[in-house]
PDB file of N, CA and C in Angstrom:
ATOM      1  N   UNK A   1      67.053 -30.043 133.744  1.00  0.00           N
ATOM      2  CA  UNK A   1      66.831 -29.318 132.507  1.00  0.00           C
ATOM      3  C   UNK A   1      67.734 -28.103 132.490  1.00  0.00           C
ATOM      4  N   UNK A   2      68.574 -27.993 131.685  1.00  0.00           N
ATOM      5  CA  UNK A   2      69.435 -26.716 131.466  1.00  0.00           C
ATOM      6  C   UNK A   2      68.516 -25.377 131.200  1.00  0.00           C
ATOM      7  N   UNK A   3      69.391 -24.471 131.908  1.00  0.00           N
ATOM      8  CA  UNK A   3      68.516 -23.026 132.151  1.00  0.00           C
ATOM      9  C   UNK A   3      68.313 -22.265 130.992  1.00  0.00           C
ATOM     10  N   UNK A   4      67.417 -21.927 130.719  1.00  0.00           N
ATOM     11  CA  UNK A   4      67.394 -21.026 129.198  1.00  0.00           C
ATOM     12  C   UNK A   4      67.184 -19.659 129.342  1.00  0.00           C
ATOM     13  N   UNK A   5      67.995 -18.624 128.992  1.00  0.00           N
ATOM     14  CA  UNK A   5      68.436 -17.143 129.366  1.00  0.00           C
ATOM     15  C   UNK A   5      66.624 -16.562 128.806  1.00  0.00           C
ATOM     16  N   UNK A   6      66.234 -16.090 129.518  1.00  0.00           N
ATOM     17  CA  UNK A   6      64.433 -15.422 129.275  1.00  0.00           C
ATOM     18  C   UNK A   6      63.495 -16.313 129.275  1.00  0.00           C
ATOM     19  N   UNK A   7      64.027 -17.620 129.540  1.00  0.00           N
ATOM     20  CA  UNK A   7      62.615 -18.499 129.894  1.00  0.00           C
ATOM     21  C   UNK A   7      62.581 -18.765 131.551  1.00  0.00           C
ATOM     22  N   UNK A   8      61.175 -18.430 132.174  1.00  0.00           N
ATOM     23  CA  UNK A   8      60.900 -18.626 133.410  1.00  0.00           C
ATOM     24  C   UNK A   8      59.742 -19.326 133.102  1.00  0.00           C
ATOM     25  N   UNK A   9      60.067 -20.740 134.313  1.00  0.00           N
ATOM     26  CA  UNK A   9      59.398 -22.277 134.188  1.00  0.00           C
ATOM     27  C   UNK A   9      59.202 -22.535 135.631  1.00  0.00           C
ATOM     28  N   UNK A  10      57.847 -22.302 135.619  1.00  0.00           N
ATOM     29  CA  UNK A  10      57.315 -22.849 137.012  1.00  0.00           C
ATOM     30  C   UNK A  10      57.254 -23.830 137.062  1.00  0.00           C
ATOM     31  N   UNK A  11      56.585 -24.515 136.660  1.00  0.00           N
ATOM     32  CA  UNK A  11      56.012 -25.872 136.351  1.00  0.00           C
ATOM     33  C   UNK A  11      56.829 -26.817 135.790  1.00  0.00           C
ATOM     34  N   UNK A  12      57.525 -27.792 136.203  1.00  0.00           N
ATOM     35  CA  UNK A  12      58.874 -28.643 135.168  1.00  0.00           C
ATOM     36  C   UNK A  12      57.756 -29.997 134.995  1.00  0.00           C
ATOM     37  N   UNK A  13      58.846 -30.776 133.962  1.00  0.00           N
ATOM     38  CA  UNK A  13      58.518 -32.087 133.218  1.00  0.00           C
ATOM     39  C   UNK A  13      58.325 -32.763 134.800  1.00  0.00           C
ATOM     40  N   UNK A  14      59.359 -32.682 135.596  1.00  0.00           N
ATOM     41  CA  UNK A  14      58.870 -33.649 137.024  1.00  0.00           C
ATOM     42  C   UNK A  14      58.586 -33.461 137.811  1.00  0.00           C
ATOM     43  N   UNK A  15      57.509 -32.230 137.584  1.00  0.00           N
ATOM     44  CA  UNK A  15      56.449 -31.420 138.931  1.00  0.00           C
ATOM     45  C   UNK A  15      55.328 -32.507 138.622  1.00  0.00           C
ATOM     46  N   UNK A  16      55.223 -32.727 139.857  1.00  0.00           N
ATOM     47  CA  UNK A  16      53.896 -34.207 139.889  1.00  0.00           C
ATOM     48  C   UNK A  16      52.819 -33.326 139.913  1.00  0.00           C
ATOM     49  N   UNK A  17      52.171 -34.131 139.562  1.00  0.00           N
ATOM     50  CA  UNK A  17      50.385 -33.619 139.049  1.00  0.00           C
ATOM     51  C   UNK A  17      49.718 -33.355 139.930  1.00  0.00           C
ATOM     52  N   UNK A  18      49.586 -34.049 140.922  1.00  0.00           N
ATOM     53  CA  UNK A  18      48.574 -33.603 142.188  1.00  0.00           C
ATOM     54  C   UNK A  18      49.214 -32.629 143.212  1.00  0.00           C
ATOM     55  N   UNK A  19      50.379 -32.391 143.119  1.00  0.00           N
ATOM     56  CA  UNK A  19      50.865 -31.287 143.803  1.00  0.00           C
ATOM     57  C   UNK A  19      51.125 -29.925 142.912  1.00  0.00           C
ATOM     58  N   UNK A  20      50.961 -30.229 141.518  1.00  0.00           N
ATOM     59  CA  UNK A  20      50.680 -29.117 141.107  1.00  0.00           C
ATOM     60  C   UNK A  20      49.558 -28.142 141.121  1.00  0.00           C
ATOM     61  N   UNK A  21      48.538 -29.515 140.807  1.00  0.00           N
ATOM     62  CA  UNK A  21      47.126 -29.251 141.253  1.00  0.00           C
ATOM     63  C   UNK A  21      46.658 -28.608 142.302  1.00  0.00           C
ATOM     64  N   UNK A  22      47.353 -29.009 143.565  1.00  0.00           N
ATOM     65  CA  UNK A  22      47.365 -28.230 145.042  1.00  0.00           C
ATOM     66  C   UNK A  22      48.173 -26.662 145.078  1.00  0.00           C
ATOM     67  N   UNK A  23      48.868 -26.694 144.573  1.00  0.00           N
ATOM     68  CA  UNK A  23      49.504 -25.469 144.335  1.00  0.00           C
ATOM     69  C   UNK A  23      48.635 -24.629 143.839  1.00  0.00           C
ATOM     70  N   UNK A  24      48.694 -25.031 142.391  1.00  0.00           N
ATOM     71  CA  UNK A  24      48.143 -23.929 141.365  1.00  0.00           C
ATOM     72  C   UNK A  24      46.761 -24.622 140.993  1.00  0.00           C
ATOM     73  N   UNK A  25      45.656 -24.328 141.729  1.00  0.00           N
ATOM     74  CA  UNK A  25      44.678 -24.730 141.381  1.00  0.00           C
ATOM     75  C   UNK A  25      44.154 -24.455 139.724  1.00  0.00           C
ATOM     76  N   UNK A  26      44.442 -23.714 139.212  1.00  0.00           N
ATOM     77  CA  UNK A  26      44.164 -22.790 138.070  1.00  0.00           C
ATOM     78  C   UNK A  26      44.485 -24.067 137.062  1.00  0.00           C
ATOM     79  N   UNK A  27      45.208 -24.918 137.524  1.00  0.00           N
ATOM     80  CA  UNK A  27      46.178 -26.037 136.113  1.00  0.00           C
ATOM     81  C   UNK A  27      45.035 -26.834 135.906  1.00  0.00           C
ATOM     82  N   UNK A  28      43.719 -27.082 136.644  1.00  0.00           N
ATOM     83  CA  UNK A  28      42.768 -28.232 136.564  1.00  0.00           C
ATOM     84  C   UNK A  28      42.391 -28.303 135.183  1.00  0.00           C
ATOM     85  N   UNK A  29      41.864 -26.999 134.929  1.00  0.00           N
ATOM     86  CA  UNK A  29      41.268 -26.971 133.078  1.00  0.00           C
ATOM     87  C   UNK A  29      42.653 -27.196 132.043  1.00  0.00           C
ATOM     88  N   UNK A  30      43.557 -27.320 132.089  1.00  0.00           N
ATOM     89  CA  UNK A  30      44.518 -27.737 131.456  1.00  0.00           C
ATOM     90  C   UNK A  30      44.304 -29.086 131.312  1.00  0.00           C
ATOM     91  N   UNK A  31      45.066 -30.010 132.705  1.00  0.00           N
ATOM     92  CA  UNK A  31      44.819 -31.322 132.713  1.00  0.00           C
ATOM     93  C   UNK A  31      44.043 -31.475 131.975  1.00  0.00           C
ATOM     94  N   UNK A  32      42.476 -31.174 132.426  1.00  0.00           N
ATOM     95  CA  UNK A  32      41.348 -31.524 131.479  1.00  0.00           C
ATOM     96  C   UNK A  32      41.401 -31.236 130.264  1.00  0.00           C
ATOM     97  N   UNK A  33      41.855 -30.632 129.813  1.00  0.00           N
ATOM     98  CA  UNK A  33      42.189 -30.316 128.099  1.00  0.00           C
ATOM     99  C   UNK A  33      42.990 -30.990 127.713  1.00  0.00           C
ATOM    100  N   UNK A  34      43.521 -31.795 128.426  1.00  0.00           N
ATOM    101  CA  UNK A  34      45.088 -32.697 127.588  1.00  0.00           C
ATOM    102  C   UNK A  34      44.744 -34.300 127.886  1.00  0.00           C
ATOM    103  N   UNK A  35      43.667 -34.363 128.847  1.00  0.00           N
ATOM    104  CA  UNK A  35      42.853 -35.630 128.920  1.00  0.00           C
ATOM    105  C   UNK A  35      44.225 -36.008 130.240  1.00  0.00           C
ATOM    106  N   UNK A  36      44.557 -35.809 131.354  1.00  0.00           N
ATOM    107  CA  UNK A  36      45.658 -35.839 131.881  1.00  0.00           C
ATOM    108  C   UNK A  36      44.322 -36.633 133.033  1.00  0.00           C
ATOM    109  N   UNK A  37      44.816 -37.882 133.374  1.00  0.00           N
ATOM    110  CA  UNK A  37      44.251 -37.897 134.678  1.00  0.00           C
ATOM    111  C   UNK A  37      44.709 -38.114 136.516  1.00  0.00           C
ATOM    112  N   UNK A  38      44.684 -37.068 136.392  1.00  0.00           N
ATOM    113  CA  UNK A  38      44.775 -36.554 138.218  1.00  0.00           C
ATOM    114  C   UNK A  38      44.145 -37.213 139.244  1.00  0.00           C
ATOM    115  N   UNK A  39      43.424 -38.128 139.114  1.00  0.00           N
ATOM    116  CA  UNK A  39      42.563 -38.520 140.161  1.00  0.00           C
ATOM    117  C   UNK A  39      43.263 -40.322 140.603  1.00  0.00           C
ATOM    118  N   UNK A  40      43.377 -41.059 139.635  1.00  0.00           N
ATOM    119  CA  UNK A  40      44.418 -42.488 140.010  1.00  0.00           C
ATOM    120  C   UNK A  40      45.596 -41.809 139.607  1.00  0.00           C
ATOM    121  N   UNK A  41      46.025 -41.319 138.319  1.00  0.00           N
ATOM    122  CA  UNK A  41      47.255 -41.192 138.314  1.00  0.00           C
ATOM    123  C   UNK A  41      47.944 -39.877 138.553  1.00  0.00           C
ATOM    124  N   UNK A  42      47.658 -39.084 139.212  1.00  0.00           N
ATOM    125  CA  UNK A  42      47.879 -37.727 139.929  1.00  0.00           C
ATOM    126  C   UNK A  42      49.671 -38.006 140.598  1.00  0.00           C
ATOM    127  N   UNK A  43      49.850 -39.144 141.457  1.00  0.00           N
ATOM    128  CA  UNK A  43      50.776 -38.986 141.615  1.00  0.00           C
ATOM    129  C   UNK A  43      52.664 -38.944 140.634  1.00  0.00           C
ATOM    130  N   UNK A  44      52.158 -39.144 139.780  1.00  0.00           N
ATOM    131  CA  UNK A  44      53.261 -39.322 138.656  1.00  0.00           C
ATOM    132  C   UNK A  44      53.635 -37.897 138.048  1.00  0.00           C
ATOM    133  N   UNK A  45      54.856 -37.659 137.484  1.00  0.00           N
ATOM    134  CA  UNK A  45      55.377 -36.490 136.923  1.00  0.00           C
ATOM    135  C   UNK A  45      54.050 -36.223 135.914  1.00  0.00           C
ATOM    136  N   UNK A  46      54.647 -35.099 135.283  1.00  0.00           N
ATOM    137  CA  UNK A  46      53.616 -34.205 134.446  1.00  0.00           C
ATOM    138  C   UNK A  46      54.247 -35.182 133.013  1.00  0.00           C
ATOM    139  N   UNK A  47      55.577 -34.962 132.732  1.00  0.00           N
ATOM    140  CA  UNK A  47      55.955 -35.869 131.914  1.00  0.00           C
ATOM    141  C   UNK A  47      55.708 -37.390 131.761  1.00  0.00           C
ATOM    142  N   UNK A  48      55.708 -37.974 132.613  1.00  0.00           N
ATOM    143  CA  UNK A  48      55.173 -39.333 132.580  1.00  0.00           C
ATOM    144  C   UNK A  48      53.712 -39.637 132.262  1.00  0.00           C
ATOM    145  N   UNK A  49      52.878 -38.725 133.210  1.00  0.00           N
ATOM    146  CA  UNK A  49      51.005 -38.638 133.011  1.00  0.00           C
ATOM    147  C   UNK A  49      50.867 -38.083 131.588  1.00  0.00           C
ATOM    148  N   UNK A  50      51.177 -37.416 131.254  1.00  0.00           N
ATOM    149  CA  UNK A  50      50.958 -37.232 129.552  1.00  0.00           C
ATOM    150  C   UNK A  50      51.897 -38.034 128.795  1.00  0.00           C
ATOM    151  N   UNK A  51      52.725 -39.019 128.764  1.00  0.00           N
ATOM    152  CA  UNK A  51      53.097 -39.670 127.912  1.00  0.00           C
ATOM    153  C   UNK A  51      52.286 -40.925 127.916  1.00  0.00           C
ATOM    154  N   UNK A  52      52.022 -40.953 129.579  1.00  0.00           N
ATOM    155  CA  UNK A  52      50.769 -42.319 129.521  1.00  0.00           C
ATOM    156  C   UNK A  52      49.042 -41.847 129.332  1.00  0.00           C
ATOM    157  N   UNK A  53      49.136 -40.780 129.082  1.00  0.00           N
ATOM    158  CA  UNK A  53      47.758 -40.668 128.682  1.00  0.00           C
ATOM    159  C   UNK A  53      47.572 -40.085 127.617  1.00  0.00           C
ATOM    160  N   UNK A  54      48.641 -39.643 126.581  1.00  0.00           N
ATOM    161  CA  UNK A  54      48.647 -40.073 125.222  1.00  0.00           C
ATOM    162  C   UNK A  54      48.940 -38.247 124.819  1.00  0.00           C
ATOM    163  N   UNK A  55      49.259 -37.586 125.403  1.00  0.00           N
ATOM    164  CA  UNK A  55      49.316 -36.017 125.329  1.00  0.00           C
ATOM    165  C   UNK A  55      50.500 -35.665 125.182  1.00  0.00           C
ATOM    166  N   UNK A  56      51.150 -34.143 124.248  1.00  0.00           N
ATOM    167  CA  UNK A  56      52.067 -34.213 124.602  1.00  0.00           C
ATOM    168  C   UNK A  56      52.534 -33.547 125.365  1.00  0.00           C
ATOM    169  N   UNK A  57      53.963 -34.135 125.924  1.00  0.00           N
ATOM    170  CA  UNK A  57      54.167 -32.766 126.876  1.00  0.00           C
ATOM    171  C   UNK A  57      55.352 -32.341 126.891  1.00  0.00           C
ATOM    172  N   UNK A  58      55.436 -31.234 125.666  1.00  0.00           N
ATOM    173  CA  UNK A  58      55.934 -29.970 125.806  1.00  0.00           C
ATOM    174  C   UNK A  58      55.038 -29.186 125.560  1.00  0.00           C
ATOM    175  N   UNK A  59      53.742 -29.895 124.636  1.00  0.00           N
ATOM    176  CA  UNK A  59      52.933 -29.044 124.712  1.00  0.00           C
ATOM    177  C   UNK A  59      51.912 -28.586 126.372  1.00  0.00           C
ATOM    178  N   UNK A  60      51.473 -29.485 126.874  1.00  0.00           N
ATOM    179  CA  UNK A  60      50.984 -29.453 128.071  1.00  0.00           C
ATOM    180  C   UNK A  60      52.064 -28.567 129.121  1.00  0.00           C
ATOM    181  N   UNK A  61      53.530 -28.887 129.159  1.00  0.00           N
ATOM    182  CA  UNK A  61      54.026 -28.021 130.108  1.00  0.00           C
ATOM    183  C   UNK A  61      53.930 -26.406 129.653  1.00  0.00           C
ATOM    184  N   UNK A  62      53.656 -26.277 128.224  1.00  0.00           N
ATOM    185  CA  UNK A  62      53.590 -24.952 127.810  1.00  0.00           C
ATOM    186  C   UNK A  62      52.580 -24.870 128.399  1.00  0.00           C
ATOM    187  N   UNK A  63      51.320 -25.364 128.042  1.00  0.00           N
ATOM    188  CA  UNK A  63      50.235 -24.700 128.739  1.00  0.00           C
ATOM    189  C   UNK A  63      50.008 -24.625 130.064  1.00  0.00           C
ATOM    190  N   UNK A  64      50.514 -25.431 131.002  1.00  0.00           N
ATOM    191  CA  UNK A  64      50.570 -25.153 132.445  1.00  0.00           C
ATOM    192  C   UNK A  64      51.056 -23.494 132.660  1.00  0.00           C
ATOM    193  N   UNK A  65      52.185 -23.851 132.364  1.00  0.00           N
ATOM    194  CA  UNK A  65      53.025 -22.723 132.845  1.00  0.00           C
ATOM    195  C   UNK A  65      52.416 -20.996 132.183  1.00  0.00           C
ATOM    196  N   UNK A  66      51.579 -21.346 131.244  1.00  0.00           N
ATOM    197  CA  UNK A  66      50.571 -20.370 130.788  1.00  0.00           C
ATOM    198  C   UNK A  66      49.984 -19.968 131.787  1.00  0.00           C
ATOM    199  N   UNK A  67      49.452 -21.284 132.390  1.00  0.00           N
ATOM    200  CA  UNK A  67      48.009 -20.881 133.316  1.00  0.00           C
ATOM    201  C   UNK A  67      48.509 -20.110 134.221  1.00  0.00           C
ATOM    202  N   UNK A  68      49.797 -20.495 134.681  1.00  0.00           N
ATOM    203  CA  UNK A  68      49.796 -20.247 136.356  1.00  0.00           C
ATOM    204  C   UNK A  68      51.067 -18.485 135.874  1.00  0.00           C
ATOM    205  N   UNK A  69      50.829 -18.137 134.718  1.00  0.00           N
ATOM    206  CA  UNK A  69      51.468 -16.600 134.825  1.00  0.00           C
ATOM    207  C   UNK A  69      52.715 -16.752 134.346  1.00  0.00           C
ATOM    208  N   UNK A  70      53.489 -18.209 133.930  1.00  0.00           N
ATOM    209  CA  UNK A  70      55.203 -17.982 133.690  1.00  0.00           C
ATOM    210  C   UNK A  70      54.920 -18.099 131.761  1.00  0.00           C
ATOM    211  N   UNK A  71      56.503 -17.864 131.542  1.00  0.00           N
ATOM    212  CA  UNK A  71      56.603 -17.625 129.797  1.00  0.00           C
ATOM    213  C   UNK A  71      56.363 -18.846 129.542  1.00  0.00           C
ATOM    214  N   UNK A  72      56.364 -19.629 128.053  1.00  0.00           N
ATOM    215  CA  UNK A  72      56.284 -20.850 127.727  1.00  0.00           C
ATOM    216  C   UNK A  72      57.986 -21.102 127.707  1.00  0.00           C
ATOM    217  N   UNK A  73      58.355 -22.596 127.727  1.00  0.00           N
ATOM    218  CA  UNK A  73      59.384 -23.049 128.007  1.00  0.00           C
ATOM    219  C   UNK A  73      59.856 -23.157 126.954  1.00  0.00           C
ATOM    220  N   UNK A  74      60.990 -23.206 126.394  1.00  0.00           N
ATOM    221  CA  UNK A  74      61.497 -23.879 125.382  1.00  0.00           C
ATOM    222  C   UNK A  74      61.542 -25.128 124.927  1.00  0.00           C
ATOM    223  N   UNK A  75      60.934 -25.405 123.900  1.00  0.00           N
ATOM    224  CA  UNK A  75      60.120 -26.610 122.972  1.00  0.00           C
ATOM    225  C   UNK A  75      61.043 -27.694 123.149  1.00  0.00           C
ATOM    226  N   UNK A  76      62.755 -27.439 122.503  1.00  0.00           N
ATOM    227  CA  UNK A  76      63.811 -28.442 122.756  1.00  0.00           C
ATOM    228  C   UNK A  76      64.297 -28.315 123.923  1.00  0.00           C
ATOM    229  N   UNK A  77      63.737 -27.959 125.166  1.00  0.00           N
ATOM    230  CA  UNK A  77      64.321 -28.563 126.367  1.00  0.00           C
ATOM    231  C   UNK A  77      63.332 -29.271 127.342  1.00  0.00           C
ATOM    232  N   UNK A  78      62.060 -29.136 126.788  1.00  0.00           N
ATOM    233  CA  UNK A  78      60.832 -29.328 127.891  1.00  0.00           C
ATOM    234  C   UNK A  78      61.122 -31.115 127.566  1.00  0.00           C
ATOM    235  N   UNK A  79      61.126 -31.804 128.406  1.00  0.00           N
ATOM    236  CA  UNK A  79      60.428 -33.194 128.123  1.00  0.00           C
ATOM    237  C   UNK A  79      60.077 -34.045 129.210  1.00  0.00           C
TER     238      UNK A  79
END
């Protein structure tokens, strides 16, 4: 993903789910708000688990990266 001058992005489209989860415990109520499931499909990108579980995600990486303290990402580069 190309760098965007004032956006800081913890969390990317191919930070996998269950290691985000381990990281930043704080992301759980997210997942759960985006219907994301972590428990069979935990191991798959953040981008992939919300495209297969019907969410979107630029919106979901915005809200991660909410949780865990960084800016929201830019809309046309998140995917």
């Amino acid at each position: 993903m190309p760098a965007t001058a004032g956006i800081t992005e913890i969390i990317t489209p191919s930070s996998i789910v269950n290691e985000t989860l381990r990281q930043y415990p704080e992301t759980a109520t997210v997942f759960n708000q985006f219907g994301i499931d972590a428990c069979c499909g935990g191991a798959a990108s953040i981008s992939d688990s919300a495209i297969r579980d019907g969410a979107d995600p630029k919106a979901l990486l915005n809200a991660l990266n909410l949780a865990v303290g960084a800016h929201t990402v830019d809309a046309d580069n998140a995917a």
